[in-house]
PDB file of N, CA and C in Angstrom:
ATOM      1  N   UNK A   1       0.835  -1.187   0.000  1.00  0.00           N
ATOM      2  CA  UNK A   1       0.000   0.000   0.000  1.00  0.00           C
ATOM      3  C   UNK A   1       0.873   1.241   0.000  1.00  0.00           C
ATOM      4  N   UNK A   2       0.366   1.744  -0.725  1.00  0.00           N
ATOM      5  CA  UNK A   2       1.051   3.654  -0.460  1.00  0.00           C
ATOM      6  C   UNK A   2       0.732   4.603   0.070  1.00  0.00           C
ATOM      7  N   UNK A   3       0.913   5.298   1.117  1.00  0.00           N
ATOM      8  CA  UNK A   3       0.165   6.426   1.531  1.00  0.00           C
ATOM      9  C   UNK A   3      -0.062   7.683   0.562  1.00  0.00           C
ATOM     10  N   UNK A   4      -0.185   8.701   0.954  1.00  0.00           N
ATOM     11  CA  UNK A   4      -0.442   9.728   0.024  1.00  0.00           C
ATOM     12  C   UNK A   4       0.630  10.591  -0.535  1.00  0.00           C
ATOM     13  N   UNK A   5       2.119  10.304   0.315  1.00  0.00           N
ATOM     14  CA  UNK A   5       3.019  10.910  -0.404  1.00  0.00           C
ATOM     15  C   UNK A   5       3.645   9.740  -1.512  1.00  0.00           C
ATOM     16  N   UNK A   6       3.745   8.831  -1.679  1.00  0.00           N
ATOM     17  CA  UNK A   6       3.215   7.652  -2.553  1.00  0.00           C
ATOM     18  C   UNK A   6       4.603   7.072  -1.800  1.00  0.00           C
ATOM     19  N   UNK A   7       5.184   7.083  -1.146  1.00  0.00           N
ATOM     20  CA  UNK A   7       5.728   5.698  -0.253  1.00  0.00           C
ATOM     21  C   UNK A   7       5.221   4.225   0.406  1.00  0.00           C
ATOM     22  N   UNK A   8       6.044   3.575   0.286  1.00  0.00           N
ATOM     23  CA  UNK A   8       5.021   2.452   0.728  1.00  0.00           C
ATOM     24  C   UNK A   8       5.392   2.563   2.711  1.00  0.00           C
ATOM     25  N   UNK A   9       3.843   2.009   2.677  1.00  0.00           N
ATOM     26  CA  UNK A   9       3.731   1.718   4.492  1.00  0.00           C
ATOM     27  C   UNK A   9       3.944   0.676   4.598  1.00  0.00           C
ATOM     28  N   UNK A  10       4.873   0.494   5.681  1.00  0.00           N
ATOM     29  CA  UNK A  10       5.322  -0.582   6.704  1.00  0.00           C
ATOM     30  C   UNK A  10       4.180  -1.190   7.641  1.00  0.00           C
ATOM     31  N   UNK A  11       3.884  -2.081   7.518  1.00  0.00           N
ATOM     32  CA  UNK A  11       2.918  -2.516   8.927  1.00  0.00           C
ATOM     33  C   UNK A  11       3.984  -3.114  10.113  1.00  0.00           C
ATOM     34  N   UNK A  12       3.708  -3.030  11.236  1.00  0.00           N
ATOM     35  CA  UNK A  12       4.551  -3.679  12.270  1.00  0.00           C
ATOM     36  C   UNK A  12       3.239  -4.692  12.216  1.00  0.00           C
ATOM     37  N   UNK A  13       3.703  -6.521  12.037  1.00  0.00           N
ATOM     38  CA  UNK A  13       2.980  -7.462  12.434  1.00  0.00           C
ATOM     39  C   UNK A  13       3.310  -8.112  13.736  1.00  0.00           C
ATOM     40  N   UNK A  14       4.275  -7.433  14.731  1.00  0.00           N
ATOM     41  CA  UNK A  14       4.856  -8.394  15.809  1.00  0.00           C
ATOM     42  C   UNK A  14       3.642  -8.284  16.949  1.00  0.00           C
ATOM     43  N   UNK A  15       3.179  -6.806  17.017  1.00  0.00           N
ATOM     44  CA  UNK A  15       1.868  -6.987  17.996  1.00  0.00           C
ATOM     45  C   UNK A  15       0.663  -7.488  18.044  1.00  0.00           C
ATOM     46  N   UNK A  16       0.257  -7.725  16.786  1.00  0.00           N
ATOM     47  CA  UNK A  16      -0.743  -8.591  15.874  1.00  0.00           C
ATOM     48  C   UNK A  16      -0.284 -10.007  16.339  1.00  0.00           C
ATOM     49  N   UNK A  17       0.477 -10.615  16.140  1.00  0.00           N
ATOM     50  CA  UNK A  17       0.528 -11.772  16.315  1.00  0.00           C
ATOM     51  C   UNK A  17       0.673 -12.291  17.437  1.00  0.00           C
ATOM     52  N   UNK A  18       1.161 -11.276  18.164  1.00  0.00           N
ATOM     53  CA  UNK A  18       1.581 -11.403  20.020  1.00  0.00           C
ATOM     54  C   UNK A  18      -0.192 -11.550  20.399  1.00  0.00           C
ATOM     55  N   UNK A  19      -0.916 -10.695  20.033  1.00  0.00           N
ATOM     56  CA  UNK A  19      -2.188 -10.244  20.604  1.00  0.00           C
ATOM     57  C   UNK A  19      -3.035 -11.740  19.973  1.00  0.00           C
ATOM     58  N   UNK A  20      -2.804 -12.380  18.735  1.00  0.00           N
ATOM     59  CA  UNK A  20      -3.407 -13.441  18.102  1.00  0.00           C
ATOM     60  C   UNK A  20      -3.184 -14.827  19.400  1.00  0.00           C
ATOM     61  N   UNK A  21      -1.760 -15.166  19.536  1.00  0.00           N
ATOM     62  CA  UNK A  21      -1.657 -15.628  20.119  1.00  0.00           C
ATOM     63  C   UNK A  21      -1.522 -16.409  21.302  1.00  0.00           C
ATOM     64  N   UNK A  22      -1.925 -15.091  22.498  1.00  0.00           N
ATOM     65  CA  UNK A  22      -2.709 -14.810  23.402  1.00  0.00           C
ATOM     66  C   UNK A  22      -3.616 -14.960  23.740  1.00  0.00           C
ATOM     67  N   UNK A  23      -4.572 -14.266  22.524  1.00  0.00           N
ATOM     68  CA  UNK A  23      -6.195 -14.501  22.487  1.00  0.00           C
ATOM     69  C   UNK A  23      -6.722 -16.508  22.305  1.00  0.00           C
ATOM     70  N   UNK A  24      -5.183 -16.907  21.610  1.00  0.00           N
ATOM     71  CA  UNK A  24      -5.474 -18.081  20.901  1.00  0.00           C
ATOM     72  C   UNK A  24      -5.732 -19.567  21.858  1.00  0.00           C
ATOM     73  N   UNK A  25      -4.483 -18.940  22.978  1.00  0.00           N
ATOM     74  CA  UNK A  25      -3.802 -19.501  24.104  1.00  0.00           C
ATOM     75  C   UNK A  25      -5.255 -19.509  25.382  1.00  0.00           C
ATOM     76  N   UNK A  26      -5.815 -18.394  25.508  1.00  0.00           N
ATOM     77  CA  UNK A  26      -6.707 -18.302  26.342  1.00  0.00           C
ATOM     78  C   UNK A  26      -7.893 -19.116  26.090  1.00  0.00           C
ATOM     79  N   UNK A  27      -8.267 -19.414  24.826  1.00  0.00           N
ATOM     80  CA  UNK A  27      -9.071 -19.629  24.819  1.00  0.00           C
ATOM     81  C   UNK A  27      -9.412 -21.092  24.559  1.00  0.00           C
ATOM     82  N   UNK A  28      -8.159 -21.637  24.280  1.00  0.00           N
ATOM     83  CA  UNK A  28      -8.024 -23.293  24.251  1.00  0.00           C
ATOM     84  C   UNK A  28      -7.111 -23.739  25.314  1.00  0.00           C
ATOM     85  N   UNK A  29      -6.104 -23.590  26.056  1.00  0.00           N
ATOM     86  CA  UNK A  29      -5.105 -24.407  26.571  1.00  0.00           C
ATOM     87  C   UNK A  29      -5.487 -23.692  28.171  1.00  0.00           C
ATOM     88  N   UNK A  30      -5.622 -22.400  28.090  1.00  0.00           N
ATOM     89  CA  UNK A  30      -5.835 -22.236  29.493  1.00  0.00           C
ATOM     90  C   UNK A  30      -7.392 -22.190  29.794  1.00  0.00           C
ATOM     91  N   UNK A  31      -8.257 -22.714  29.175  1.00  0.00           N
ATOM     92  CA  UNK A  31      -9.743 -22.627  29.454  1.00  0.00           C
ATOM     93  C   UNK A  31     -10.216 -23.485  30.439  1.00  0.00           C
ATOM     94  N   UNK A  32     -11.063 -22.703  31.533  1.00  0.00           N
ATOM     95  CA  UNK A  32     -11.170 -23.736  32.804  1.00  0.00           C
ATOM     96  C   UNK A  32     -12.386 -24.496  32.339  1.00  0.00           C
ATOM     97  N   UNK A  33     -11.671 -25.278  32.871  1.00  0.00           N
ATOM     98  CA  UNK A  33     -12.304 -26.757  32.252  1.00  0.00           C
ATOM     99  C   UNK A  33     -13.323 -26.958  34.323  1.00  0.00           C
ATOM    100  N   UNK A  34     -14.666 -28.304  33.578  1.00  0.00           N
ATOM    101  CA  UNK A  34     -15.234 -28.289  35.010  1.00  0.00           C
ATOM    102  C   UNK A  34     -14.341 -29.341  35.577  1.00  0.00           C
ATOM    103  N   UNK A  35     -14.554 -29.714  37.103  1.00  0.00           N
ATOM    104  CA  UNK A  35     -13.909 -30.425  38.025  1.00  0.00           C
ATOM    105  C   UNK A  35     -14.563 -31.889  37.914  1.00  0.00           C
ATOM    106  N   UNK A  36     -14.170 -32.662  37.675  1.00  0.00           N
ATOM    107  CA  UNK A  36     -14.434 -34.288  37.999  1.00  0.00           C
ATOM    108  C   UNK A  36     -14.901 -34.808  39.052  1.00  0.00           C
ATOM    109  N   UNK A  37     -16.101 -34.504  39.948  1.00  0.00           N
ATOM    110  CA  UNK A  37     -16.224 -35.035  40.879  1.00  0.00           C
ATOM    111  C   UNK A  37     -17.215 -36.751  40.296  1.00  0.00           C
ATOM    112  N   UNK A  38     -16.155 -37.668  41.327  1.00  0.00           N
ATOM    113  CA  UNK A  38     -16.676 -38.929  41.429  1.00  0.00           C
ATOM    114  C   UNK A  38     -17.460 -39.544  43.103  1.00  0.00           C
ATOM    115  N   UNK A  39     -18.294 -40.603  43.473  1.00  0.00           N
ATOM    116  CA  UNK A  39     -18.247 -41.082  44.019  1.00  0.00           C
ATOM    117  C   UNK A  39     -17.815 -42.534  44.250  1.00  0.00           C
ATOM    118  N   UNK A  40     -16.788 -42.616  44.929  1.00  0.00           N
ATOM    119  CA  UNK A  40     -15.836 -43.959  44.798  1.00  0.00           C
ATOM    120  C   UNK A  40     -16.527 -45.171  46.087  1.00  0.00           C
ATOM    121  N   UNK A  41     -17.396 -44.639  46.527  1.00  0.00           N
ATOM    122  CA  UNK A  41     -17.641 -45.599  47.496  1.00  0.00           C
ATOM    123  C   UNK A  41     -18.768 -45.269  48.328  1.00  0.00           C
ATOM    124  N   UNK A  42     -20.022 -46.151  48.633  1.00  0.00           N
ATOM    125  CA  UNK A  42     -20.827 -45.834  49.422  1.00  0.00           C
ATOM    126  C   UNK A  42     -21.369 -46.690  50.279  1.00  0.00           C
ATOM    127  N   UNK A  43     -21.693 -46.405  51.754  1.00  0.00           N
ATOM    128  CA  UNK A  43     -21.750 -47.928  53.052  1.00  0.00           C
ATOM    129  C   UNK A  43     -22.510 -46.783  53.393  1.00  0.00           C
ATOM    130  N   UNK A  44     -23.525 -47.975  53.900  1.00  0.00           N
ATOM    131  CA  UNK A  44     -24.652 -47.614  54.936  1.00  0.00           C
ATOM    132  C   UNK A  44     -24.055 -47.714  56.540  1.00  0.00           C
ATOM    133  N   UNK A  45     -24.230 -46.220  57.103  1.00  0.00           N
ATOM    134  CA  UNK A  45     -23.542 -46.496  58.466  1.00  0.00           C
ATOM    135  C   UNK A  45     -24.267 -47.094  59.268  1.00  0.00           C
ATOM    136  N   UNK A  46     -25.802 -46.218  59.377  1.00  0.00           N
ATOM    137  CA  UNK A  46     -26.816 -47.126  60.195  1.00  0.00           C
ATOM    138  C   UNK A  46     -28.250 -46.698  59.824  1.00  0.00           C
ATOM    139  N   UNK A  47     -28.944 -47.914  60.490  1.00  0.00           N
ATOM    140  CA  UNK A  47     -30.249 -47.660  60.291  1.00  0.00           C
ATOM    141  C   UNK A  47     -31.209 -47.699  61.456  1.00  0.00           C
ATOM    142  N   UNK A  48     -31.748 -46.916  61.696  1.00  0.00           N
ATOM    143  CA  UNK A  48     -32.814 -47.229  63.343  1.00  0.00           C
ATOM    144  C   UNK A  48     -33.901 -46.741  62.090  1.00  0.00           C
ATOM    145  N   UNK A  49     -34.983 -47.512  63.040  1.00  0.00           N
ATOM    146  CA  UNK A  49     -36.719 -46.863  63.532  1.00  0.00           C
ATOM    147  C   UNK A  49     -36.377 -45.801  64.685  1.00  0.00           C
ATOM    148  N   UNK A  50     -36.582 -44.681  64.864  1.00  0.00           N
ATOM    149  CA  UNK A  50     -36.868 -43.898  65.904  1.00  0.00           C
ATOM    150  C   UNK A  50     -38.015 -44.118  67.065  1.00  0.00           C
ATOM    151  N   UNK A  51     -39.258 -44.381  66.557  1.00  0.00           N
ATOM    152  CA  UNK A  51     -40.180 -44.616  66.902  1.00  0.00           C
ATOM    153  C   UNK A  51     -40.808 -46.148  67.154  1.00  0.00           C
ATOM    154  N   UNK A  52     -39.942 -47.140  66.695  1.00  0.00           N
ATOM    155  CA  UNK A  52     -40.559 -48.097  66.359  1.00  0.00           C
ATOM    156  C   UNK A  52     -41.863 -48.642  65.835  1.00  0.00           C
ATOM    157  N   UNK A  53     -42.173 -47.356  65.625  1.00  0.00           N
ATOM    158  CA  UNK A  53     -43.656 -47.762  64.778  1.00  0.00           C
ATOM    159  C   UNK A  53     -43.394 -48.080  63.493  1.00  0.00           C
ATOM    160  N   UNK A  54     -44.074 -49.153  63.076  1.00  0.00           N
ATOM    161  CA  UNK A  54     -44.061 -49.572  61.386  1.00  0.00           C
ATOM    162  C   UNK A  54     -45.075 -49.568  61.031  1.00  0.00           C
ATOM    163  N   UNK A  55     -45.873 -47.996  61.391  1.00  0.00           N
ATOM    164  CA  UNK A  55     -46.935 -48.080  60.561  1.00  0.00           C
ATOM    165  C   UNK A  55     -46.665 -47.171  59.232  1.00  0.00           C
ATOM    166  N   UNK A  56     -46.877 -48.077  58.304  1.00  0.00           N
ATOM    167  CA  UNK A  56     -46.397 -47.370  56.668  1.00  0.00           C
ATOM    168  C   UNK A  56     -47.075 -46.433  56.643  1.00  0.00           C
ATOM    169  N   UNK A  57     -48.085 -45.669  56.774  1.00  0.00           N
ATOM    170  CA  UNK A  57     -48.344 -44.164  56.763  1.00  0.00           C
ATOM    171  C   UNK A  57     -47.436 -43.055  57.328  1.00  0.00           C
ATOM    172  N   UNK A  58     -46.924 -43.448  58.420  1.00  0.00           N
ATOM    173  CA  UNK A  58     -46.450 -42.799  59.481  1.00  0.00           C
ATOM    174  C   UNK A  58     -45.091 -43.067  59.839  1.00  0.00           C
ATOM    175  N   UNK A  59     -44.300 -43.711  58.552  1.00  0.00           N
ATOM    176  CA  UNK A  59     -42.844 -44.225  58.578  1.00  0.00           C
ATOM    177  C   UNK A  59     -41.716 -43.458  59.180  1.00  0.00           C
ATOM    178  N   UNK A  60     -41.415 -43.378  59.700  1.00  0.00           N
ATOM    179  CA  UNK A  60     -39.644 -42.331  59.947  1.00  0.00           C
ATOM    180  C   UNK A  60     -38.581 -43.001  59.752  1.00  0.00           C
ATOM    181  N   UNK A  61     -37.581 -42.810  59.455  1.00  0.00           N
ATOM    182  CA  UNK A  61     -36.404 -43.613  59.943  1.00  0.00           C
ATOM    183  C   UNK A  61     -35.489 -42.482  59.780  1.00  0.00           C
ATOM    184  N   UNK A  62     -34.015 -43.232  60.175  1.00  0.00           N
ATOM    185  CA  UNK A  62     -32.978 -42.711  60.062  1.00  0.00           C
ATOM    186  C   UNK A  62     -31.852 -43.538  59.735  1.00  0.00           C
ATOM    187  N   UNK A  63     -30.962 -42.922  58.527  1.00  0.00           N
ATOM    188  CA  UNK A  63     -30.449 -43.359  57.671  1.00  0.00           C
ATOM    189  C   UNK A  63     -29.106 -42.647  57.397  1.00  0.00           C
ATOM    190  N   UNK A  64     -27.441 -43.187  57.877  1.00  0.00           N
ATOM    191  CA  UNK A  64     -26.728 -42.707  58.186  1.00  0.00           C
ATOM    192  C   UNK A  64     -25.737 -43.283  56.847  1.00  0.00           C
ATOM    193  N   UNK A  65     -24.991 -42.489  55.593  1.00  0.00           N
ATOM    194  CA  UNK A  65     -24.255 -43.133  55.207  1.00  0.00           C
ATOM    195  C   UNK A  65     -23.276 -42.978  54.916  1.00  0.00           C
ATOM    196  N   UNK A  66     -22.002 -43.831  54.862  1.00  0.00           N
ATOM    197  CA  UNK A  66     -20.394 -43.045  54.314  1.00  0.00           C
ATOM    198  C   UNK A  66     -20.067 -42.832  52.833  1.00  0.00           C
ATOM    199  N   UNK A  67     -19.660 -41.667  52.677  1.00  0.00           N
ATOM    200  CA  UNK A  67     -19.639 -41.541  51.371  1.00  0.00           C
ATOM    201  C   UNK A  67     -17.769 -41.053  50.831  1.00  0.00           C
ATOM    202  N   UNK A  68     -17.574 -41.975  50.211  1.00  0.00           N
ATOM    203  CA  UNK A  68     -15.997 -41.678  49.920  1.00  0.00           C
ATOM    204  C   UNK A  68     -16.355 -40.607  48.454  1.00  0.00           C
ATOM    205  N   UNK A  69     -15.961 -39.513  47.953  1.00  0.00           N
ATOM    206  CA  UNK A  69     -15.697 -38.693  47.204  1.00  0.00           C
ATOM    207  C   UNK A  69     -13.939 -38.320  46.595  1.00  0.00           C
ATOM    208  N   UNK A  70     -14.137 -38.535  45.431  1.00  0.00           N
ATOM    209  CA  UNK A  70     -12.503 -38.326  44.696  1.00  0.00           C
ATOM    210  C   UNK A  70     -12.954 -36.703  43.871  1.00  0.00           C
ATOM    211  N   UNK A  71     -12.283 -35.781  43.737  1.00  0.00           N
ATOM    212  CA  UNK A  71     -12.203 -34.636  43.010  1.00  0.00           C
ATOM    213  C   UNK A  71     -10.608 -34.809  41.709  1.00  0.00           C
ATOM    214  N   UNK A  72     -11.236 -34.631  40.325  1.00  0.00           N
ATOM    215  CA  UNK A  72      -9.967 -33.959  39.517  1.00  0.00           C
ATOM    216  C   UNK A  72     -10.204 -32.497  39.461  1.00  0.00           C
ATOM    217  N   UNK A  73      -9.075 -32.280  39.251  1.00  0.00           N
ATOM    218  CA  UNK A  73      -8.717 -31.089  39.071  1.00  0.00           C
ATOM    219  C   UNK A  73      -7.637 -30.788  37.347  1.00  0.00           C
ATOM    220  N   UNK A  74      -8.806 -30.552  35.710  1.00  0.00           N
ATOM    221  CA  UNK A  74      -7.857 -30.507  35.060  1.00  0.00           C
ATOM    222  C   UNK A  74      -7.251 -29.481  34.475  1.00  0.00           C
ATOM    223  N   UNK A  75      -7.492 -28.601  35.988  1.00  0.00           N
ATOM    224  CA  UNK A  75      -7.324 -27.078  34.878  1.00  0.00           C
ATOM    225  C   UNK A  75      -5.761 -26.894  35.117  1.00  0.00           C
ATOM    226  N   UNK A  76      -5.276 -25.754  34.691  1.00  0.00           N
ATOM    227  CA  UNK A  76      -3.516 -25.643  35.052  1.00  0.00           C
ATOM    228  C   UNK A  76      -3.221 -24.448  36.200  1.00  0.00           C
ATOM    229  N   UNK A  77      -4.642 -24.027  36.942  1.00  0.00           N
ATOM    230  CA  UNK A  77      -4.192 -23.618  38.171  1.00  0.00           C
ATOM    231  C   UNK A  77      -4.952 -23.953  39.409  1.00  0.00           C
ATOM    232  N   UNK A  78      -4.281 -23.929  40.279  1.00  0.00           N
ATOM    233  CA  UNK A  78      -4.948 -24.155  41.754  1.00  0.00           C
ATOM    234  C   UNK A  78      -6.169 -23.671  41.979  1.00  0.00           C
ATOM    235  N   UNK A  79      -6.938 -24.163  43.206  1.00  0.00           N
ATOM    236  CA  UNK A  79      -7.377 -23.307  43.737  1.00  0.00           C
ATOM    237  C   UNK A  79      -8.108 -23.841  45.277  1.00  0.00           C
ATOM    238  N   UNK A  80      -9.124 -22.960  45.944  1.00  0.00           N
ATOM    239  CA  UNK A  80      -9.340 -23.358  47.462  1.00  0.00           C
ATOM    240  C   UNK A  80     -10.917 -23.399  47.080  1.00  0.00           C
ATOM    241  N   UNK A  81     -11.529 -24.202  48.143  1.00  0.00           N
ATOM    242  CA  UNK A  81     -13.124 -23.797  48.419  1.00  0.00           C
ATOM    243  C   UNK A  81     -12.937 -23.734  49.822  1.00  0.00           C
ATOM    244  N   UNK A  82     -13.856 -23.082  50.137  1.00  0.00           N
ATOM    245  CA  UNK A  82     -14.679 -23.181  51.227  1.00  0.00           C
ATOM    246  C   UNK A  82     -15.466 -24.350  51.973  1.00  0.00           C
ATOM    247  N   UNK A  83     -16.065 -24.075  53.075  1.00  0.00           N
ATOM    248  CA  UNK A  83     -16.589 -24.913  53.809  1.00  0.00           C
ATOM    249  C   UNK A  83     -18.051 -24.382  53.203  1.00  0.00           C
ATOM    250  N   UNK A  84     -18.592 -25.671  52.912  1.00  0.00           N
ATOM    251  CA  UNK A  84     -20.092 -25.462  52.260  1.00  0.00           C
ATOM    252  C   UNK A  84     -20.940 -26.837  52.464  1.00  0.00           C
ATOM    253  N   UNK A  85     -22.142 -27.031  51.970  1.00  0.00           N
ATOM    254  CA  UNK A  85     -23.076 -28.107  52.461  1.00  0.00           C
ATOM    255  C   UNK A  85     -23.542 -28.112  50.959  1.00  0.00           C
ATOM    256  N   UNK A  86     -23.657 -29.846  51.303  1.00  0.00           N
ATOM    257  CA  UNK A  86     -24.085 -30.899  50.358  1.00  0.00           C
ATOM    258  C   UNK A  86     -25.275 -31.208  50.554  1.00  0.00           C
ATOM    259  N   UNK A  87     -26.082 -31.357  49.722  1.00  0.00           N
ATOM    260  CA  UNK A  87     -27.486 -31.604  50.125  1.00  0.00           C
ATOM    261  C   UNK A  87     -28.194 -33.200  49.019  1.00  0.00           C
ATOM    262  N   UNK A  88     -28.926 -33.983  49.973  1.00  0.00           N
ATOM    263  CA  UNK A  88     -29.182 -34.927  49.467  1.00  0.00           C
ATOM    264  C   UNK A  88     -30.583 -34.915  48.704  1.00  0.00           C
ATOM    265  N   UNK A  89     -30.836 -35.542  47.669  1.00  0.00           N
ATOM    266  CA  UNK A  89     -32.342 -35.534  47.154  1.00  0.00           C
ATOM    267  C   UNK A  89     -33.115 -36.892  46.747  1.00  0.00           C
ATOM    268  N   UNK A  90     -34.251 -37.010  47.489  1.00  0.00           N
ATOM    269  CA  UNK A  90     -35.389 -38.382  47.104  1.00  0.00           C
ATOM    270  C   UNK A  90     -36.393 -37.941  46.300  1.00  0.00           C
ATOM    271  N   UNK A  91     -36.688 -37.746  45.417  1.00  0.00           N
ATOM    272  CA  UNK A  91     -37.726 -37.821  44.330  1.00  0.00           C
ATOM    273  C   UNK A  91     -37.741 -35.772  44.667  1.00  0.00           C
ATOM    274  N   UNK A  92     -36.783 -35.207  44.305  1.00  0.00           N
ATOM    275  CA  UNK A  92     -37.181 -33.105  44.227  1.00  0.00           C
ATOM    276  C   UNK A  92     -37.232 -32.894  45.514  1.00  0.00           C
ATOM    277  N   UNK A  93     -36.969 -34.231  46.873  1.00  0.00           N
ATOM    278  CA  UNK A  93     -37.499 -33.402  48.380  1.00  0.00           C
ATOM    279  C   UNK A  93     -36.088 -33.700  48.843  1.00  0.00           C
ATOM    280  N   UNK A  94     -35.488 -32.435  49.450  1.00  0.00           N
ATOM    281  CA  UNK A  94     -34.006 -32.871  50.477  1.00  0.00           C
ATOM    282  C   UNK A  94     -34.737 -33.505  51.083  1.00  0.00           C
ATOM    283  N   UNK A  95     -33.869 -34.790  51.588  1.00  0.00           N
ATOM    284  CA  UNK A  95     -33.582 -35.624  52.465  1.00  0.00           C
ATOM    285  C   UNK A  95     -32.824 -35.258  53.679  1.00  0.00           C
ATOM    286  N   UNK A  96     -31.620 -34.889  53.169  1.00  0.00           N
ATOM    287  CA  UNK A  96     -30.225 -35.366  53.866  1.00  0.00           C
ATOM    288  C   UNK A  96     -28.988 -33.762  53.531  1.00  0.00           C
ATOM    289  N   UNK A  97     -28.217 -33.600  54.483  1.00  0.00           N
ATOM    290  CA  UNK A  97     -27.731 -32.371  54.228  1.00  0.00           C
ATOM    291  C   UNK A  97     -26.410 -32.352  54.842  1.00  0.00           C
ATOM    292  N   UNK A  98     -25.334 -32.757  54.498  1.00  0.00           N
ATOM    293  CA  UNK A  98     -23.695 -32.955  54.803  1.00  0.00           C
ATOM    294  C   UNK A  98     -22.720 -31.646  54.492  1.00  0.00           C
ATOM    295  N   UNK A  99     -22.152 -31.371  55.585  1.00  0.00           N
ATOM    296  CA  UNK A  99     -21.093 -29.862  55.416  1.00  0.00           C
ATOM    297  C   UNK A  99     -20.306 -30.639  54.758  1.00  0.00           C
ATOM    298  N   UNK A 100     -19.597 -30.185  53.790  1.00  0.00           N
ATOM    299  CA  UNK A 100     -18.253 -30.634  52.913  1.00  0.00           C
ATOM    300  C   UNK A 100     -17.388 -29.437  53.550  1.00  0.00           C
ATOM    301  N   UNK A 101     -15.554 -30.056  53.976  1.00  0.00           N
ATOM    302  CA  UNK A 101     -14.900 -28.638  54.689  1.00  0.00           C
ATOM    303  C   UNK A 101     -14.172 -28.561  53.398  1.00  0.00           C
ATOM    304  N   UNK A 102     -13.488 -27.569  53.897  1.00  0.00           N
ATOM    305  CA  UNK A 102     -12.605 -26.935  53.209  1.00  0.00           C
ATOM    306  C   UNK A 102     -11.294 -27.266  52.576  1.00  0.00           C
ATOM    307  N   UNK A 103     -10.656 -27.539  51.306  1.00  0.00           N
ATOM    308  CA  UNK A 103      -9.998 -28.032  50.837  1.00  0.00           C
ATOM    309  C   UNK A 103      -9.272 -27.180  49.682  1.00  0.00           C
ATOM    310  N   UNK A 104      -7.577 -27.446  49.945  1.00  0.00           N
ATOM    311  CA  UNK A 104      -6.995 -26.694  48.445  1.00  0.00           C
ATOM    312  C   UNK A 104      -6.447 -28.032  47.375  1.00  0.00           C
ATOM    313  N   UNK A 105      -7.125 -27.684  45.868  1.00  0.00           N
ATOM    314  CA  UNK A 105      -6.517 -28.549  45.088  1.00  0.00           C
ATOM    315  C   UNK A 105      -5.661 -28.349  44.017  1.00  0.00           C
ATOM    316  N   UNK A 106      -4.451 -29.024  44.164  1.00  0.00           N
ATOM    317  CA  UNK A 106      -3.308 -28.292  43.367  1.00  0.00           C
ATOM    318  C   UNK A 106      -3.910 -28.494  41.680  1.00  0.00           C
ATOM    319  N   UNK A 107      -2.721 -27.936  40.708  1.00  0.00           N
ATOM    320  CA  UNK A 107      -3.343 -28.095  39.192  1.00  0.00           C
ATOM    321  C   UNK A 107      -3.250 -28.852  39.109  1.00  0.00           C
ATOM    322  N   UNK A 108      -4.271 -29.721  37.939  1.00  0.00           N
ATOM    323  CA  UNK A 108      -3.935 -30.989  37.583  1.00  0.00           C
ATOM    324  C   UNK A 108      -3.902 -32.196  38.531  1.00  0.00           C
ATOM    325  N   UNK A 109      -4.498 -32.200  39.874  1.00  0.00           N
ATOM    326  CA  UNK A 109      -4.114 -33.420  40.397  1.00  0.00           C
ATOM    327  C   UNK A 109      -5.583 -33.942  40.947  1.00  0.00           C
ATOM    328  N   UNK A 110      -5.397 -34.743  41.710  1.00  0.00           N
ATOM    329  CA  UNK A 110      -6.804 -35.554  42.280  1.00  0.00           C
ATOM    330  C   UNK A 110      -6.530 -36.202  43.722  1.00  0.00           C
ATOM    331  N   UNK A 111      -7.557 -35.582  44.265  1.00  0.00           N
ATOM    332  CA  UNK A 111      -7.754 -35.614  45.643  1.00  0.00           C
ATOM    333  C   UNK A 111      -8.185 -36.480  45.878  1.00  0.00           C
ATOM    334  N   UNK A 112      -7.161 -37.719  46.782  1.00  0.00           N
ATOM    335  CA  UNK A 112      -7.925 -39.317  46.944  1.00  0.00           C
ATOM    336  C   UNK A 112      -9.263 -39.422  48.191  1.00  0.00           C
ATOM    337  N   UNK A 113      -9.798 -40.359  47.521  1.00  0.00           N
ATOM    338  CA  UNK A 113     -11.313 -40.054  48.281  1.00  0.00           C
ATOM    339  C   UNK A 113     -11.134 -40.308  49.915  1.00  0.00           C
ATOM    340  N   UNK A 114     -12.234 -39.329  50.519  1.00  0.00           N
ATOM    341  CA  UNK A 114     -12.296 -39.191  51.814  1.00  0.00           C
ATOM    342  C   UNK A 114     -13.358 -39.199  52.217  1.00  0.00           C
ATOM    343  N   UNK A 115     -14.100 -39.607  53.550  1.00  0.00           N
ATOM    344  CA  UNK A 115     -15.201 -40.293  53.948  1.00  0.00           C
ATOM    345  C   UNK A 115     -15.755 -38.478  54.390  1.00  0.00           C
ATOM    346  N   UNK A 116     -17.301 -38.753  53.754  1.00  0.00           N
ATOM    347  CA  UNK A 116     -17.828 -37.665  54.878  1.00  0.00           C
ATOM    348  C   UNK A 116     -19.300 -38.723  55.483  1.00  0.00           C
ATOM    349  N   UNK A 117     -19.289 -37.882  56.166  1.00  0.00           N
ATOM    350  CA  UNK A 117     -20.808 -38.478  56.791  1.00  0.00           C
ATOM    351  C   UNK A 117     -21.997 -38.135  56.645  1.00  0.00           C
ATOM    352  N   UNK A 118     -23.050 -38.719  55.598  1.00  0.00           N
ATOM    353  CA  UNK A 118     -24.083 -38.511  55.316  1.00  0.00           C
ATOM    354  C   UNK A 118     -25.395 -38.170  56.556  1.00  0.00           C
ATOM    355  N   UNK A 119     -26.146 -37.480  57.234  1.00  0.00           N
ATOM    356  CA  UNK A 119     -27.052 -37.924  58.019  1.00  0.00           C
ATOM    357  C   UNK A 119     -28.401 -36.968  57.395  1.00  0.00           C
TER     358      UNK A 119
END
């Protein structure tokens, strides 16, 4: 191209391609990806009648269980959660409601499963 004194223009392409490649990088290799949560294991801790009544209208129980949980982690940086609650579901109605604590998981790795307690 020529400008108007009829020389030709130079483009600088080094920031163009810096800025391409960046944009290119972000958006495939460092894109956070979701977390892998598995359940690796589940035991019934216990079971009572409260009441001992077995009248099927009027059922209760209580129902205690261990739950081993594994997390991946495949993104390429760390990070922490918080202490937060897990909540269980039987047909759209909580059931059951477990604090999960607090945990940091490095990049890329997987947190071997650990028991929480369902009640």
């Amino acid at each position: 191209m020529r400008n108007s004194t009829g020389r030709k223009q130079r483009y600088c392409w080094g920031p163009r391609v810096t800025y391409f490649l960046i944009l290119s990088l972000a958006f495939t290799v460092f894109k956070a990806r979701e977390l892998v949560i598995s359940m690796e294991q589940v035991e019934v801790g216990s079971l009572t009648f409260p009441n001992n009544n077995l009248n099927m209208y009027d059922l209760h129980l209580n129902l205690s269980l261990n739950v081993a949980v594994s997390i991946y982690n495949p993104n390429h940086a760390s990070f922490r959660y918080s202490e937060d609650a897990s909540y269980k579901f039987y047909r759209q109605l909580a059931v059951g409601e477990t604090s999960v604590a607090h945990y940091y998981i490095t990049r890329q790795s997987q947190v071997a499963p650990h028991f929480e307690k369902a009640g």
